[in-house]
N, C-alpha and C. Protein backbone atom coordinates (compact mmCIF):
# COMPACT_ATOMS: atom_id res chain seq x y z
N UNK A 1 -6.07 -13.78 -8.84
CA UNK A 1 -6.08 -12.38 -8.51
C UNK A 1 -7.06 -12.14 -7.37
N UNK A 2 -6.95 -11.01 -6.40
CA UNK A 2 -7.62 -11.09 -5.37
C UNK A 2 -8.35 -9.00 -6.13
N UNK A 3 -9.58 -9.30 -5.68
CA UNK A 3 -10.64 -8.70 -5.70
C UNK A 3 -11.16 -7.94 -4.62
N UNK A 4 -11.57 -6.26 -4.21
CA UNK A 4 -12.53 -6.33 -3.13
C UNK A 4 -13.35 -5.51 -3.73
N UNK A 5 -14.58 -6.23 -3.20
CA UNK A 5 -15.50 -5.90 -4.30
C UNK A 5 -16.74 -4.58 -3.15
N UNK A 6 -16.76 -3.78 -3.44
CA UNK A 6 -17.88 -2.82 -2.63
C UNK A 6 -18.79 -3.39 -2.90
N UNK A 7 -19.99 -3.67 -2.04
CA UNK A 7 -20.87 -3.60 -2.61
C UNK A 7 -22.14 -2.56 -2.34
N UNK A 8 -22.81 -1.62 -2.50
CA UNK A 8 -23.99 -1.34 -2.35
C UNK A 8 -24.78 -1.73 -1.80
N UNK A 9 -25.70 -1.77 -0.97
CA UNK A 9 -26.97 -2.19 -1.10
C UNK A 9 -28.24 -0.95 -1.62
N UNK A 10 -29.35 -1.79 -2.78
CA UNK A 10 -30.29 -0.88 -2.65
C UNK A 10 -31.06 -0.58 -1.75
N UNK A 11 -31.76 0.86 -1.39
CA UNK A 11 -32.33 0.75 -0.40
C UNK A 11 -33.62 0.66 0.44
N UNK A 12 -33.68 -0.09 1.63
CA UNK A 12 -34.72 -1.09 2.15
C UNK A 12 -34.78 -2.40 1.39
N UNK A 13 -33.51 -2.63 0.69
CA UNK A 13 -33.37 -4.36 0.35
C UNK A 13 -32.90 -5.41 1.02
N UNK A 14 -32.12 -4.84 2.34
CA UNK A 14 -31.14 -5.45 3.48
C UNK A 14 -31.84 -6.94 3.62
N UNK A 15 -32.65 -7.03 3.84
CA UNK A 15 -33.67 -8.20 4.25
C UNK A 15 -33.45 -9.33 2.85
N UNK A 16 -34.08 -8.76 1.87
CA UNK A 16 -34.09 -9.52 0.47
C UNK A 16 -32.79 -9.75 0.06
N UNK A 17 -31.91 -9.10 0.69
CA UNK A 17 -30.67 -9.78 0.11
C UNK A 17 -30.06 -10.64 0.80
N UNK A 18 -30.49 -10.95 1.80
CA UNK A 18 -29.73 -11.93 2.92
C UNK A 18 -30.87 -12.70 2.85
N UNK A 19 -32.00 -13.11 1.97
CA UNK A 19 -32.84 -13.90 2.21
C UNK A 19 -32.55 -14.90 0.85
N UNK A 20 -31.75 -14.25 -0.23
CA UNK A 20 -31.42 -14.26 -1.24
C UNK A 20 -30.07 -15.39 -0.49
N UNK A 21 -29.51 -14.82 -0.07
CA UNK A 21 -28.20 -15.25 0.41
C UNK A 21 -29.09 -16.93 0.96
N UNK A 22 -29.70 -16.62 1.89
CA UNK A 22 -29.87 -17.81 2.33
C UNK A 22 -30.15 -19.00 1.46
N UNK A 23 -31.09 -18.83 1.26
CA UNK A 23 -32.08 -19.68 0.33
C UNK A 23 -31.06 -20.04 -1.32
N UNK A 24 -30.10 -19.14 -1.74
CA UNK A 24 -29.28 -19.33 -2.75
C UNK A 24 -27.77 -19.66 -2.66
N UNK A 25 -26.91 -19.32 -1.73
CA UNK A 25 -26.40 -19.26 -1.32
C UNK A 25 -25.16 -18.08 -1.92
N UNK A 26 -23.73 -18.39 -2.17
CA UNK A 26 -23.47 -17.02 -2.71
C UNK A 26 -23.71 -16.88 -4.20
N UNK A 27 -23.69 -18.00 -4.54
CA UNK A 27 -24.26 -18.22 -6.54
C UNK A 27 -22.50 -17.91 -7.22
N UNK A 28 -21.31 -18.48 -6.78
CA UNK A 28 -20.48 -18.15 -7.34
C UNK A 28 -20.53 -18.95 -8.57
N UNK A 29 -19.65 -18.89 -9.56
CA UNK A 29 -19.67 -18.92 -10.55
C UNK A 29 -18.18 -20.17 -10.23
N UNK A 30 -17.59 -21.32 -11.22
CA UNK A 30 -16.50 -21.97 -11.13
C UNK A 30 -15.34 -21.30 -11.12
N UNK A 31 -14.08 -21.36 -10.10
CA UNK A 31 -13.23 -20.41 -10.29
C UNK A 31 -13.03 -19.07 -9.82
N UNK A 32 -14.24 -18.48 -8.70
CA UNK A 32 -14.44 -17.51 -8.10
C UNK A 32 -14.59 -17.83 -6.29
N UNK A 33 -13.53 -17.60 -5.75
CA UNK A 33 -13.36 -17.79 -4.01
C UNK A 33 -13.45 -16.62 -3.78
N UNK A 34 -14.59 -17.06 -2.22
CA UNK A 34 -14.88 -16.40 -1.37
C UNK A 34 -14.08 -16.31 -0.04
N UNK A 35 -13.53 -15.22 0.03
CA UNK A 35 -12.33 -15.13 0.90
C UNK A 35 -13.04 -14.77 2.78
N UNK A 36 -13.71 -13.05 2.78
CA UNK A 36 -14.15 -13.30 3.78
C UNK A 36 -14.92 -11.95 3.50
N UNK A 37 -15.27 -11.07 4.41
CA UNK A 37 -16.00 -9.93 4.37
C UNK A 37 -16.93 -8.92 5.43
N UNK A 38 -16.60 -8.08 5.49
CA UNK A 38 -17.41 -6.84 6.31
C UNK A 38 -18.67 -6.12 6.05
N UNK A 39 -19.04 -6.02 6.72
CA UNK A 39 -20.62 -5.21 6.75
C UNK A 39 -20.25 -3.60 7.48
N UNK A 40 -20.85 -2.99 7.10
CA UNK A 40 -20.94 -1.25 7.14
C UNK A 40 -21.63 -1.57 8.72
N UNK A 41 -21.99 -0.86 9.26
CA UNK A 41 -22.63 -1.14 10.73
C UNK A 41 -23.77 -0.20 10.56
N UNK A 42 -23.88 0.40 9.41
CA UNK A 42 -25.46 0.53 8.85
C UNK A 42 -26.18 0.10 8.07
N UNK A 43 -25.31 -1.06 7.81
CA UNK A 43 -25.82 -2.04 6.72
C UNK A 43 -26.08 -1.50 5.60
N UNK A 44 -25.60 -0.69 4.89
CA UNK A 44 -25.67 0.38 3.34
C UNK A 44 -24.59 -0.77 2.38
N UNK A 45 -23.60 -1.39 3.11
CA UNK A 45 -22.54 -1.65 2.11
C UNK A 45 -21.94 -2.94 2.63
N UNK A 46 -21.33 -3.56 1.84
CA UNK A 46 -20.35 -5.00 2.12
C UNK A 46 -19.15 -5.08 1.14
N UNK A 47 -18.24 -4.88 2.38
CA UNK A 47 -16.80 -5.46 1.62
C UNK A 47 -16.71 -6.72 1.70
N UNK A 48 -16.42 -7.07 -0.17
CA UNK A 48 -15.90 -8.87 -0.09
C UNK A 48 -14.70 -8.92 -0.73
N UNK A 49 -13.76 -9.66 0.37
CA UNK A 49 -12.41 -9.80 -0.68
C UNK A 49 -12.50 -11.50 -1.40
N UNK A 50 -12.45 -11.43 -2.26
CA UNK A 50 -12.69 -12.77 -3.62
C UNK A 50 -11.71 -12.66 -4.28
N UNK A 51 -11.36 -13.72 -4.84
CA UNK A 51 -10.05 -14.63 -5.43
C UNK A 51 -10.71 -15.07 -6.84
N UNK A 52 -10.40 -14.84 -7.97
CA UNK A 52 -11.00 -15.22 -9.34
C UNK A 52 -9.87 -15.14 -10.10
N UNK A 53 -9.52 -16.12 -11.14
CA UNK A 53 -8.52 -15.59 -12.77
C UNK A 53 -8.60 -13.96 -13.19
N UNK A 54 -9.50 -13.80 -13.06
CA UNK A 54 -9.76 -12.57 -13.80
C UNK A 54 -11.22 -11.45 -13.32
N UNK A 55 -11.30 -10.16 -14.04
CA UNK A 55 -12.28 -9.34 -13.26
C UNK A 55 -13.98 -10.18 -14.39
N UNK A 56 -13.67 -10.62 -15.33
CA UNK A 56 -14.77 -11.20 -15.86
C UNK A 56 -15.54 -12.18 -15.06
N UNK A 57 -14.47 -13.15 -14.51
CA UNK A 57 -15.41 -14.29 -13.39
C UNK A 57 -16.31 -13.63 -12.33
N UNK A 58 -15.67 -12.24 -11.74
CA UNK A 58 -16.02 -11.44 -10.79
C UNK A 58 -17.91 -11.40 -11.62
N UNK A 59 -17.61 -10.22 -12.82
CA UNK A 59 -18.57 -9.94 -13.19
C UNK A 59 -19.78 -11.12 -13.10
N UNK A 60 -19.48 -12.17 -13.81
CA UNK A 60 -20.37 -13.59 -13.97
C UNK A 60 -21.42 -13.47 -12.55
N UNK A 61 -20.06 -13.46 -11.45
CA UNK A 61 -21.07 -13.45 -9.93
C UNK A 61 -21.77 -12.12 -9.92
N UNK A 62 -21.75 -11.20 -10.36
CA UNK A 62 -22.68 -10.08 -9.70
C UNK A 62 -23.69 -9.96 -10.12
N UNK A 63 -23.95 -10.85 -11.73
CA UNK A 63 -25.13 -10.78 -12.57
C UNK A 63 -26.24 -11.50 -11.28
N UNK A 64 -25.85 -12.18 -10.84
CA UNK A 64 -26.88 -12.98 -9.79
C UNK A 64 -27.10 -11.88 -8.78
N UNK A 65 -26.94 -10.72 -8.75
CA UNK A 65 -27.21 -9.50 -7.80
C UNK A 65 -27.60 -8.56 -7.85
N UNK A 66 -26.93 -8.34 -8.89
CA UNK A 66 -26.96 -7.03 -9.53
C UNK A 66 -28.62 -5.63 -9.34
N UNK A 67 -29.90 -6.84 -9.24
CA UNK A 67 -30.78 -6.15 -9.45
C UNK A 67 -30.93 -5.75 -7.57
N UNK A 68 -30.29 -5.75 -6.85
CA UNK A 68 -30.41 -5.48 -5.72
C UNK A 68 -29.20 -4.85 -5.15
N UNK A 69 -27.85 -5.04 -5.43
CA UNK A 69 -27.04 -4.02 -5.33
C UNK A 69 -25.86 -3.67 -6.31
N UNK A 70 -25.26 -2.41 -5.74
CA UNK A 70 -24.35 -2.05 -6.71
C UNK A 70 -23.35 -2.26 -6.69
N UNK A 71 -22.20 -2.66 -7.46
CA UNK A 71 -20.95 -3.10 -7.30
C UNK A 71 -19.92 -1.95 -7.51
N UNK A 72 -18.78 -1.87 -7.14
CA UNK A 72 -17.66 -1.52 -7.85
C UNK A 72 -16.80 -2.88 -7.27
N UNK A 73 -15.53 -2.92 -7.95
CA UNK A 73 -14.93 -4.09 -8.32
C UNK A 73 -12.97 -3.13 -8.39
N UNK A 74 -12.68 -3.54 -7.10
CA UNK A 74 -11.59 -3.41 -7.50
C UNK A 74 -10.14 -4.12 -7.49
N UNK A 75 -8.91 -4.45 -8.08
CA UNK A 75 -8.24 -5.49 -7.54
C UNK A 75 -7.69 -4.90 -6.87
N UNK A 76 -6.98 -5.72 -6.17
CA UNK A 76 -5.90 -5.72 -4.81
C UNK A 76 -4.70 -6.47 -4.67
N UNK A 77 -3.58 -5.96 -3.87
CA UNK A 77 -2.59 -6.86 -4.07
C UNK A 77 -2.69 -6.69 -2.50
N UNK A 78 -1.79 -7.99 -1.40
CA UNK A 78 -1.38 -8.00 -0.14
C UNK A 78 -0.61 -6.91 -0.28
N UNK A 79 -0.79 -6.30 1.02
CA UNK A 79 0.52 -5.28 1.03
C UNK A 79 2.05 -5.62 1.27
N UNK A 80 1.89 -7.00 2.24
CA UNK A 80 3.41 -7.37 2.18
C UNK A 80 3.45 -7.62 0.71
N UNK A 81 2.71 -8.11 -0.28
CA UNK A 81 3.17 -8.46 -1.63
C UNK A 81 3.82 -7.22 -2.46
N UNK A 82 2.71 -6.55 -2.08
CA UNK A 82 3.46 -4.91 -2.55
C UNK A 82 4.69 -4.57 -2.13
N UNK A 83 5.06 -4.84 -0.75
CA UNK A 83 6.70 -3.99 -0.45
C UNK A 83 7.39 -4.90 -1.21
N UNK A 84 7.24 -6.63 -1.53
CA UNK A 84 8.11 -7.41 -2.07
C UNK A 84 8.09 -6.86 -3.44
N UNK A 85 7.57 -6.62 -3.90
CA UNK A 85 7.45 -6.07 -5.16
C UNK A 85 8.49 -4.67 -5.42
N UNK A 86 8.16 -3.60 -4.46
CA UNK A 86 8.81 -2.28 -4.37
C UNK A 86 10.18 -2.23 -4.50
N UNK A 87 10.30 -3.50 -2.68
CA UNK A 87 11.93 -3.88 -2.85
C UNK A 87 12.80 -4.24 -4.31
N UNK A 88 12.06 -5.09 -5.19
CA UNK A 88 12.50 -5.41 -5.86
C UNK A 88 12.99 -5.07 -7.24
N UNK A 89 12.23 -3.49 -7.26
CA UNK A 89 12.00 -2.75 -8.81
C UNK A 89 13.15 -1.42 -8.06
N UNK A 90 13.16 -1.88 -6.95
CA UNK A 90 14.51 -0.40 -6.93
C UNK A 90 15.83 -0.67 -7.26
């Protein structure tokens, strides 16, 4: 299942979390791909789209974050997957 996950940042943590990043790297959990991702251009927020079985593996990874930003978590389908889908239920 594909994932994009908001993320938050708390604020004046920008630094500690990319230092976090470095030094840890993303801390995924087995079973959780990292697809690719955007930064806000005020640096407040990061879209990550991630690939996991399920929204629980998701969760597993954010515990390693959590105390620095906030998540919402939502799934996603491709949109060509979606019209194949549409086409197919009419």
């Amino acid at each position: 299942m594909l994932f994009m996950v908001i993320e938050t940042y708390a604020k004046g943590k920008v630094e500690e979390i990319y230092a976090r990043l470095a030094e840890r790297g993303r801390m995924l959990p087995d079973g959780v791909a990292y697809i690719d991702s955007w930064v806000a251009a005020d640096r407040s927020r990061c879209y990550q789209l991630m690939e996991a079985p399920e929204e629980r593996s998701i969760l597993k990874w954010t515990r390693s974050w959590d105390d620095l930003v906030a998540f919402e978590i939502v799934p996603v389908v491709l949109s060509l997957e979606m019209q194949v889908r549409l086409k197919t239920s009419v």
